[in-house]
C-alpha atoms as a PDB file:
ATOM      1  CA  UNK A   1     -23.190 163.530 -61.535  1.00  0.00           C
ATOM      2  CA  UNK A   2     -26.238 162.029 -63.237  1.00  0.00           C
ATOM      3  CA  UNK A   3     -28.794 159.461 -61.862  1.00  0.00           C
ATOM      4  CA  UNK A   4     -26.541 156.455 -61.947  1.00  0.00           C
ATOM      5  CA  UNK A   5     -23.623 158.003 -60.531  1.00  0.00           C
ATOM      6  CA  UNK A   6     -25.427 159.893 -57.631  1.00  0.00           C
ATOM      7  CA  UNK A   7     -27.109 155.939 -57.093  1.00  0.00           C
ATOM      8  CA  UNK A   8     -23.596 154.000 -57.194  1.00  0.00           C
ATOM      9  CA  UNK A   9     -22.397 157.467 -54.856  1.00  0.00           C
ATOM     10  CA  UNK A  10     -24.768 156.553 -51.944  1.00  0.00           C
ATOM     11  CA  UNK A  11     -24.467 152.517 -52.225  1.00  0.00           C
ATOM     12  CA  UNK A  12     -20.454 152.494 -51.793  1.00  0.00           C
ATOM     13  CA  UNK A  13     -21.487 155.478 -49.124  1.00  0.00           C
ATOM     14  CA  UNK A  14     -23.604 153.871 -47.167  1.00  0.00           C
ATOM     15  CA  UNK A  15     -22.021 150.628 -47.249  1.00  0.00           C
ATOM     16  CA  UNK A  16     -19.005 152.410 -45.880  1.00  0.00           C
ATOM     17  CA  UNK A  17     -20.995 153.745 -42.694  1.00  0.00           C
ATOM     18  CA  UNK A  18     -23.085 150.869 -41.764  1.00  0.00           C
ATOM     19  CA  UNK A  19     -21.651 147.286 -42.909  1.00  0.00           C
ATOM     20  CA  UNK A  20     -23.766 146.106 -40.383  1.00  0.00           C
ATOM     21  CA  UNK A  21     -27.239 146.975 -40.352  1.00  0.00           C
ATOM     22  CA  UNK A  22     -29.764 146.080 -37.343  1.00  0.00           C
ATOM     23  CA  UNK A  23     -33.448 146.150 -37.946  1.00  0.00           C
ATOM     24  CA  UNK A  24     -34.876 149.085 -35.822  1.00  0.00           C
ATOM     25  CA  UNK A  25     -37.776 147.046 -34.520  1.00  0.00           C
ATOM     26  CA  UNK A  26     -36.876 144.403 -31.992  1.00  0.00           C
ATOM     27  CA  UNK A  27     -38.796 140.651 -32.939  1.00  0.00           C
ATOM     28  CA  UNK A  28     -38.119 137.227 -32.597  1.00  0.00           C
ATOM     29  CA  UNK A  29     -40.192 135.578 -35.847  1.00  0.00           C
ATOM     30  CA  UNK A  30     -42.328 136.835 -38.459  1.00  0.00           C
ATOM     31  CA  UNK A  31     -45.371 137.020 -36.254  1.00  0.00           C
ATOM     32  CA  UNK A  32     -43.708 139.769 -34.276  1.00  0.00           C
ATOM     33  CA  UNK A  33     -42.147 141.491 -36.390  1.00  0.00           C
ATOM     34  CA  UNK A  34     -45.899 141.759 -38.356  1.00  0.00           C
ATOM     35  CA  UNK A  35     -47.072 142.945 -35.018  1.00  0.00           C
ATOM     36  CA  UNK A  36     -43.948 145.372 -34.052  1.00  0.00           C
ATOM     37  CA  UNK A  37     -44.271 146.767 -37.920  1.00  0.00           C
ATOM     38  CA  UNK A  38     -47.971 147.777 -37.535  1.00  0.00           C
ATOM     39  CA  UNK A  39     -47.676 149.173 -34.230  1.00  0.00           C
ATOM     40  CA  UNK A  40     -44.675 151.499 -36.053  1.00  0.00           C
ATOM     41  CA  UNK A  41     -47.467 153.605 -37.615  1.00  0.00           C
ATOM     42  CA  UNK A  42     -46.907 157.536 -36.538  1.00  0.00           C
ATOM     43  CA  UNK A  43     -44.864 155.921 -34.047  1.00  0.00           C
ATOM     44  CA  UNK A  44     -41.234 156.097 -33.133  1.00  0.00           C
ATOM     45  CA  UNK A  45     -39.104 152.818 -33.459  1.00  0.00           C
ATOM     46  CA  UNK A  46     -37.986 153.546 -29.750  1.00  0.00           C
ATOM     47  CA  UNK A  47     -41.553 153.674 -28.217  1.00  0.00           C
ATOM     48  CA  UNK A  48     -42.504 150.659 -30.284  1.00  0.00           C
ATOM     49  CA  UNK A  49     -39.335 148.591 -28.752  1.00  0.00           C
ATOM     50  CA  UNK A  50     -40.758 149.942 -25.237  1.00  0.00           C
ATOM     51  CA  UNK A  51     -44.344 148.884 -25.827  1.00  0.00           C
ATOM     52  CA  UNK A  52     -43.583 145.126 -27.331  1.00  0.00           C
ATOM     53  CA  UNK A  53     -41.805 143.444 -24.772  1.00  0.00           C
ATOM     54  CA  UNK A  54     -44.909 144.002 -22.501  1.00  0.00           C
ATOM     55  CA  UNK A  55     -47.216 143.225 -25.659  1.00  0.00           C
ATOM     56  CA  UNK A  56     -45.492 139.959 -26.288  1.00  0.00           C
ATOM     57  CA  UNK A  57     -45.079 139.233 -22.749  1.00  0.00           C
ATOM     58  CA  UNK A  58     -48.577 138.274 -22.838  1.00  0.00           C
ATOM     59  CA  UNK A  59     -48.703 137.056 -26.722  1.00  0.00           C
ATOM     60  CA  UNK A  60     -46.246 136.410 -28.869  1.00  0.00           C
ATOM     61  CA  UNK A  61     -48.107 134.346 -31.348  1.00  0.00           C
ATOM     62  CA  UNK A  62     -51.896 134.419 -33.029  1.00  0.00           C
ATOM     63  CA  UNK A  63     -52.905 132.360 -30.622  1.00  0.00           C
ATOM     64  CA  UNK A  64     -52.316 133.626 -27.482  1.00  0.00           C
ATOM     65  CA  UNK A  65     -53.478 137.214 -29.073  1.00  0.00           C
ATOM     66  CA  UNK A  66     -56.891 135.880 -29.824  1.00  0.00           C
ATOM     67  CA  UNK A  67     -56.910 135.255 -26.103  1.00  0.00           C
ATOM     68  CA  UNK A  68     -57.281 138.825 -25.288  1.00  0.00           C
ATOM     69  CA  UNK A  69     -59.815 141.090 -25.739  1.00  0.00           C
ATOM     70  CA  UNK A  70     -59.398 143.668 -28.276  1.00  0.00           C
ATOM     71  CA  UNK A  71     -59.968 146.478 -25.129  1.00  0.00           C
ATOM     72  CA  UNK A  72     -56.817 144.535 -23.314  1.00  0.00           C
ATOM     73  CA  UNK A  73     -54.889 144.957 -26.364  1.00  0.00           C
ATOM     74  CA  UNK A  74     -55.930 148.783 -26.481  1.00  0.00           C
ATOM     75  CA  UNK A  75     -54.890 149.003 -23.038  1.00  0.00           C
ATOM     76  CA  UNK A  76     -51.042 147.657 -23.573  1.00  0.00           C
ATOM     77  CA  UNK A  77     -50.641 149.718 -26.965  1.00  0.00           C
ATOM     78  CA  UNK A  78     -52.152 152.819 -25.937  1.00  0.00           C
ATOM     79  CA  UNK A  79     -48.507 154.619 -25.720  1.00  0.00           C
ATOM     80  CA  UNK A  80     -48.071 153.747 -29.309  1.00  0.00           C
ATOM     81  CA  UNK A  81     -51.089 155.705 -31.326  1.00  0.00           C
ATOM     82  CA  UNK A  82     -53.669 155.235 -32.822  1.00  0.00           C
ATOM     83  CA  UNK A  83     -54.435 152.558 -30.513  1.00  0.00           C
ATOM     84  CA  UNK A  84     -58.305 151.980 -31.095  1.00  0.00           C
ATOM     85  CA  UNK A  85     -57.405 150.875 -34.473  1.00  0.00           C
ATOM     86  CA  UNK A  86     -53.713 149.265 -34.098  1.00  0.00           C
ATOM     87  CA  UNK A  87     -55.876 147.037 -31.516  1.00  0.00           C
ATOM     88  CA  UNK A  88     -58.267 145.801 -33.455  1.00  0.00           C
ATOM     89  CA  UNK A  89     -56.158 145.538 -36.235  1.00  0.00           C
ATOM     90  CA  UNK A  90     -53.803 142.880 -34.158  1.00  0.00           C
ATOM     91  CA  UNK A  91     -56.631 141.075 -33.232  1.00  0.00           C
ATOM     92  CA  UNK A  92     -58.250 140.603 -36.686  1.00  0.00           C
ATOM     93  CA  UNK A  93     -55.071 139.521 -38.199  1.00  0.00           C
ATOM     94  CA  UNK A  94     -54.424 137.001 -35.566  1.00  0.00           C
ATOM     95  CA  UNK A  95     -58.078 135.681 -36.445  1.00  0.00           C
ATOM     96  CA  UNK A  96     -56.800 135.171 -39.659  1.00  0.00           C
ATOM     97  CA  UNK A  97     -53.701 134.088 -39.410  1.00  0.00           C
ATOM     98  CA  UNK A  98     -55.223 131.620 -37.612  1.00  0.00           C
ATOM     99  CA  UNK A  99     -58.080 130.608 -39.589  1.00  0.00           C
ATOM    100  CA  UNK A 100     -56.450 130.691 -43.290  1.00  0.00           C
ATOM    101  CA  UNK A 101     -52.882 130.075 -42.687  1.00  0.00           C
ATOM    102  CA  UNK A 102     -52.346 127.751 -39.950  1.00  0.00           C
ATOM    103  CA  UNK A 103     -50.951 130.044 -37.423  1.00  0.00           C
ATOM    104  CA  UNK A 104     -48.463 131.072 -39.774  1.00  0.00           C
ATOM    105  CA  UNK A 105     -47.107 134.905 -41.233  1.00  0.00           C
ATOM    106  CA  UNK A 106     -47.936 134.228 -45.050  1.00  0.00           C
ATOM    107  CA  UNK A 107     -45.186 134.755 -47.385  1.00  0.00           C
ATOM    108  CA  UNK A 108     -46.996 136.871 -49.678  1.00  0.00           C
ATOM    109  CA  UNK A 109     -47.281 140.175 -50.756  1.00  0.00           C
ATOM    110  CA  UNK A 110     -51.184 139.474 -51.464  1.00  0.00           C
ATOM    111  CA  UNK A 111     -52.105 137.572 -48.569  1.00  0.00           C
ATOM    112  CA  UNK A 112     -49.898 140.185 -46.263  1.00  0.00           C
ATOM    113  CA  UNK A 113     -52.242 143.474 -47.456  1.00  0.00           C
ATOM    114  CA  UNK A 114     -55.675 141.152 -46.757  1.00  0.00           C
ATOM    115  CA  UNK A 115     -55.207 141.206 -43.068  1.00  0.00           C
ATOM    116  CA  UNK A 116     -56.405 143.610 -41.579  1.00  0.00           C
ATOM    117  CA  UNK A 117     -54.370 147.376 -41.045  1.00  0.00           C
ATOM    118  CA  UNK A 118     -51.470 145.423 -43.305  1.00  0.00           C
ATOM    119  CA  UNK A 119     -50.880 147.754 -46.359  1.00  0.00           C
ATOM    120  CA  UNK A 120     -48.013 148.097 -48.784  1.00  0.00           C
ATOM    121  CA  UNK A 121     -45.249 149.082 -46.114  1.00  0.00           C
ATOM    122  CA  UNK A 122     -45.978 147.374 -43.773  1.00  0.00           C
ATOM    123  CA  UNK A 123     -46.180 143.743 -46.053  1.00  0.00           C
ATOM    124  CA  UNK A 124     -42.705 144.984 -47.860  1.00  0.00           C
ATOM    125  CA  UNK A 125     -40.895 145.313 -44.341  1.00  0.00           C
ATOM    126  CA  UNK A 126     -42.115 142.105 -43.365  1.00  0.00           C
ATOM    127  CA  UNK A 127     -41.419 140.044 -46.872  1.00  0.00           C
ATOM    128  CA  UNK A 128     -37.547 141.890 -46.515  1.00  0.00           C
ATOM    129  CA  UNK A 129     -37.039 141.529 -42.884  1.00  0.00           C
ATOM    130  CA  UNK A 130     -38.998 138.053 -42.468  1.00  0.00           C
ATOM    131  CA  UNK A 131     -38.545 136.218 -45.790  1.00  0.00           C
ATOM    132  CA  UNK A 132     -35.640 138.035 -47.442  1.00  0.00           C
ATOM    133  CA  UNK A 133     -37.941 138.867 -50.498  1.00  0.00           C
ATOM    134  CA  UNK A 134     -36.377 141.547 -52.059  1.00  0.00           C
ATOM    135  CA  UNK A 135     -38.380 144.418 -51.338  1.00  0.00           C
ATOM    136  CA  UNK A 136     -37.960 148.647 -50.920  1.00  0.00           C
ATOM    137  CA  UNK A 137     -40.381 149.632 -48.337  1.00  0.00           C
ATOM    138  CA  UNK A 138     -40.642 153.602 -48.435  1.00  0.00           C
ATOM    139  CA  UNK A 139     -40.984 155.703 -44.448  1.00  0.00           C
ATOM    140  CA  UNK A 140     -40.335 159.123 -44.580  1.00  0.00           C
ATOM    141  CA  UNK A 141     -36.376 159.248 -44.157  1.00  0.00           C
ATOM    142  CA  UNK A 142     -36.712 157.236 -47.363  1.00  0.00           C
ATOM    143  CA  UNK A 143     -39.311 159.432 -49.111  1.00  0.00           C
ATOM    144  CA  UNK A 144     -37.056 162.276 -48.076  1.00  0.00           C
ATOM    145  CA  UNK A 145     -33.649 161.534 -49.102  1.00  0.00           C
ATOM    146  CA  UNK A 146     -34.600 159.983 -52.555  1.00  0.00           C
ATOM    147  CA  UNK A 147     -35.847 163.297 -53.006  1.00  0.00           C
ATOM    148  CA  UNK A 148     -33.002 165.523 -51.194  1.00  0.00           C
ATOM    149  CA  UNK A 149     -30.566 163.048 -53.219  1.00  0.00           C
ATOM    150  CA  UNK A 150     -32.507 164.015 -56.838  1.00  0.00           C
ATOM    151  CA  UNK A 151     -33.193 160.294 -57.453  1.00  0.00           C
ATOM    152  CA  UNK A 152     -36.994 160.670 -57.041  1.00  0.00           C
ATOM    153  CA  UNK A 153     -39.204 163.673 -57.571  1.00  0.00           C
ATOM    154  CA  UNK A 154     -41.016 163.241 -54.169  1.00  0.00           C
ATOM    155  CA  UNK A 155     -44.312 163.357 -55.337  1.00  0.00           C
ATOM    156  CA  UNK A 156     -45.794 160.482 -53.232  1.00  0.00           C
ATOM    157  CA  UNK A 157     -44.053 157.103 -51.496  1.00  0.00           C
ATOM    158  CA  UNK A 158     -45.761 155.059 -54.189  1.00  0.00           C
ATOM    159  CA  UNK A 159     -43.801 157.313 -57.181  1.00  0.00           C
ATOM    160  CA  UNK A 160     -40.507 157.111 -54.754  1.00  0.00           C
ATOM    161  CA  UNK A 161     -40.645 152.933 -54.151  1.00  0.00           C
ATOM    162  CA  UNK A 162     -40.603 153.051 -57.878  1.00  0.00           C
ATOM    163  CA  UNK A 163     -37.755 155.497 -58.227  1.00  0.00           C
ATOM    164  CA  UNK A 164     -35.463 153.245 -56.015  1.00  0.00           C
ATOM    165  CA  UNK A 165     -36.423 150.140 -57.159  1.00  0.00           C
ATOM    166  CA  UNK A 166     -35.505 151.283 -60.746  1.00  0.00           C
ATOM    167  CA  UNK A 167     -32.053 152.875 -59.654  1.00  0.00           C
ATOM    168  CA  UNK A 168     -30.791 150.869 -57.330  1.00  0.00           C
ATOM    169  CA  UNK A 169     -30.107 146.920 -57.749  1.00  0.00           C
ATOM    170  CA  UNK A 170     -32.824 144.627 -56.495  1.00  0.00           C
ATOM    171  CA  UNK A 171     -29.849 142.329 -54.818  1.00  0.00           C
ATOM    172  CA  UNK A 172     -29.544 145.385 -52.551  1.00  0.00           C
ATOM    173  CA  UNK A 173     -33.138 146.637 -51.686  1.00  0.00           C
ATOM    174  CA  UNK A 174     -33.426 144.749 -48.590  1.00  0.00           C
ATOM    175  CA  UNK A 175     -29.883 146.106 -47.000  1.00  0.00           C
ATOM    176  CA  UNK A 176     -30.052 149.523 -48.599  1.00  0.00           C
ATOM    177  CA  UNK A 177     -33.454 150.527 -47.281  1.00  0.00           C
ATOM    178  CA  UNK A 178     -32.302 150.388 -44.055  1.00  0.00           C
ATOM    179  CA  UNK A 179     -29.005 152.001 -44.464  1.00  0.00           C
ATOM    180  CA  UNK A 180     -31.143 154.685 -45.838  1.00  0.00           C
ATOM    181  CA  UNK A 181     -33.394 155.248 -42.704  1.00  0.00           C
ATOM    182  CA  UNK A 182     -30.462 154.823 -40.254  1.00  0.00           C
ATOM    183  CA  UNK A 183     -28.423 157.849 -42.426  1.00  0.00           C
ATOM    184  CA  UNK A 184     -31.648 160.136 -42.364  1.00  0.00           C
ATOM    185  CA  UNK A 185     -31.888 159.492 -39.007  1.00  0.00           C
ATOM    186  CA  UNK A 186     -28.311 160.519 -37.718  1.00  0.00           C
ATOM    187  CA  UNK A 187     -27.233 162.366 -40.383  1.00  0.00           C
ATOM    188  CA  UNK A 188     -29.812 163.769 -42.288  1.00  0.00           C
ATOM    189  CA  UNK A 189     -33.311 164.441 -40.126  1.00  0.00           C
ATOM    190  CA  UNK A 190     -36.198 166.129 -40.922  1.00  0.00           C
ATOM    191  CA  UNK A 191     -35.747 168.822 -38.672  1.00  0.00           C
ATOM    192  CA  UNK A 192     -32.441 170.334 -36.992  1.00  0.00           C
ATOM    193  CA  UNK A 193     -30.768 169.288 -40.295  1.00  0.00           C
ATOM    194  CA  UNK A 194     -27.410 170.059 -40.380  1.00  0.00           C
ATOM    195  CA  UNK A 195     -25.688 169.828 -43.886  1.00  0.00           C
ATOM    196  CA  UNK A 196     -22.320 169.740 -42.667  1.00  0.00           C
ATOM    197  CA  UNK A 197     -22.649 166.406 -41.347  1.00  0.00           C
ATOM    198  CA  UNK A 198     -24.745 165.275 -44.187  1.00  0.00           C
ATOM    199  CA  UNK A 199     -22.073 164.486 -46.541  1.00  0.00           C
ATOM    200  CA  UNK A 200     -24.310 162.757 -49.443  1.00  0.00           C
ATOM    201  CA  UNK A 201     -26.714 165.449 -49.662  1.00  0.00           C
ATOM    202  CA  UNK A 202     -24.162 168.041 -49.680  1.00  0.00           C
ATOM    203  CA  UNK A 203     -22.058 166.513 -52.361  1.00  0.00           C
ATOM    204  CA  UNK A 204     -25.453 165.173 -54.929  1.00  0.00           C
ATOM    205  CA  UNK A 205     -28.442 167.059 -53.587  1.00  0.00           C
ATOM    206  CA  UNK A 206     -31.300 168.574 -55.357  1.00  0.00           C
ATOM    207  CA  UNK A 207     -30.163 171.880 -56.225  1.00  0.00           C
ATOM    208  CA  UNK A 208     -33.794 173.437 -54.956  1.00  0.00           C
ATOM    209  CA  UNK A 209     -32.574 171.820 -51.582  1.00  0.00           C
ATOM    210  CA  UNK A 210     -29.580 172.919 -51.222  1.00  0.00           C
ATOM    211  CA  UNK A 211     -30.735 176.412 -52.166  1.00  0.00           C
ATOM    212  CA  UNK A 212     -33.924 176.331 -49.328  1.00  0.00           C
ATOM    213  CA  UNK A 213     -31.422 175.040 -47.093  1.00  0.00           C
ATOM    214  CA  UNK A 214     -28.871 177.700 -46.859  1.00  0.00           C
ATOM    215  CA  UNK A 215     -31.680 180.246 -47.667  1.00  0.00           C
ATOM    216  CA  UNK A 216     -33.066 178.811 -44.146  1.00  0.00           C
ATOM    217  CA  UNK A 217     -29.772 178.915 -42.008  1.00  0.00           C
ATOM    218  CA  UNK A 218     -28.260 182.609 -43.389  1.00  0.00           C
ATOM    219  CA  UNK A 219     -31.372 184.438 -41.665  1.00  0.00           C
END
């Protein structure tokens, strides 16, 4: 197969095994979603859905988060990571939320990455999620498969979000990227891969994959 045909190979796939497609972080508006995403960082989806119920519980909008003190914020978070600056990070962008936007999540990709801890990812999973902007935000099952599927050459998230967006149909960014982390998750992880279950890699993978692979499980 050659680019295209590997690309049009995983849309009808994945389309087939996930029609419906939930968000993996749980969040009620834009705000905590913003908040969920962030907190996301070298953190599992499941921890983060355990953490912001008892987050929001307190504040679910900028304006009750001002309320608390950076430390209390720490506190609640601490299961999550990097908590020290995830905290702060919450708090600042509440300030300015607040202060330059009326209490409201901008719609922007520009006024997203100037709040504070808010880069690229993180403003593309909110614009997709949120606003239905069409966007391709890349975490690591995406970074992986794009290059286990030869469609990117893995070099760096920035090279792969370019890769995708130039194979695959914008109309289908926001759906697809999360078809894609919800297949590397079940079917093709990181570690205790198993290629027999991972039917798209197996069929259109990158030969020096394939090869490492069963170079791997004959020892």
């Amino acid at each position: 197969m050659n680019k295209k045909e590997r690309a049009t190979f995983v849309i009808n796939t994945l389309k087939e095994k996930y029609p419906e497609i939930p968000v993996p972080l749980n969040h009620k508006d834009p705000y905590t979603l913003l908040v969920a995403v962030l907190l996301s960082a070298q953190c599992t989806d499941v921890r983060v859905n355990q953490i912001t119920p008892i987050l929001f519980a307190r504040a679910d909008n900028p304006y009750d988060m001002v309320k608390l003190s950076i430390e209390e914020i720490q506190e609640i978070i601490r299961p999550c990571g990097l908590s020290p600056m995830k905290s702060k990070g919450i708090h600042g962008l509440s300030e300015i939320i607040i202060a330059k936007h009326n209490g409201i999540v901008p719609q922007s990709f520009e006024a997203l990455e100037e709040l504070p801890a808010v880069g690229h990812k993180t403003a593309s999973v909110v614009m997709s999620q949120a606003f239905g902007v069409p966007a391709f935000p890349v975490d690591t099952h995406i970074h992986r498969l794009m290059y286990r599927w030869n469609l990117s050459n893995g070099k760096n998230v920035v090279q792969t979000e370019k890769d995708a967006k130039a194979i695959f149909p914008k109309k289908l960014w926001n759906e697809l990227h999360l078809q894609i982390i919800w297949y590397g998750r079940e079917y093709s992880p990181a570690r205790g891969w198993d290629i027999e279950k991972d039917s798209i890699t197996k069929l259109i993978g990158k030969k020096s994959v394939l090869d490492e692979y069963y170079k791997k499980t004959s020892r």
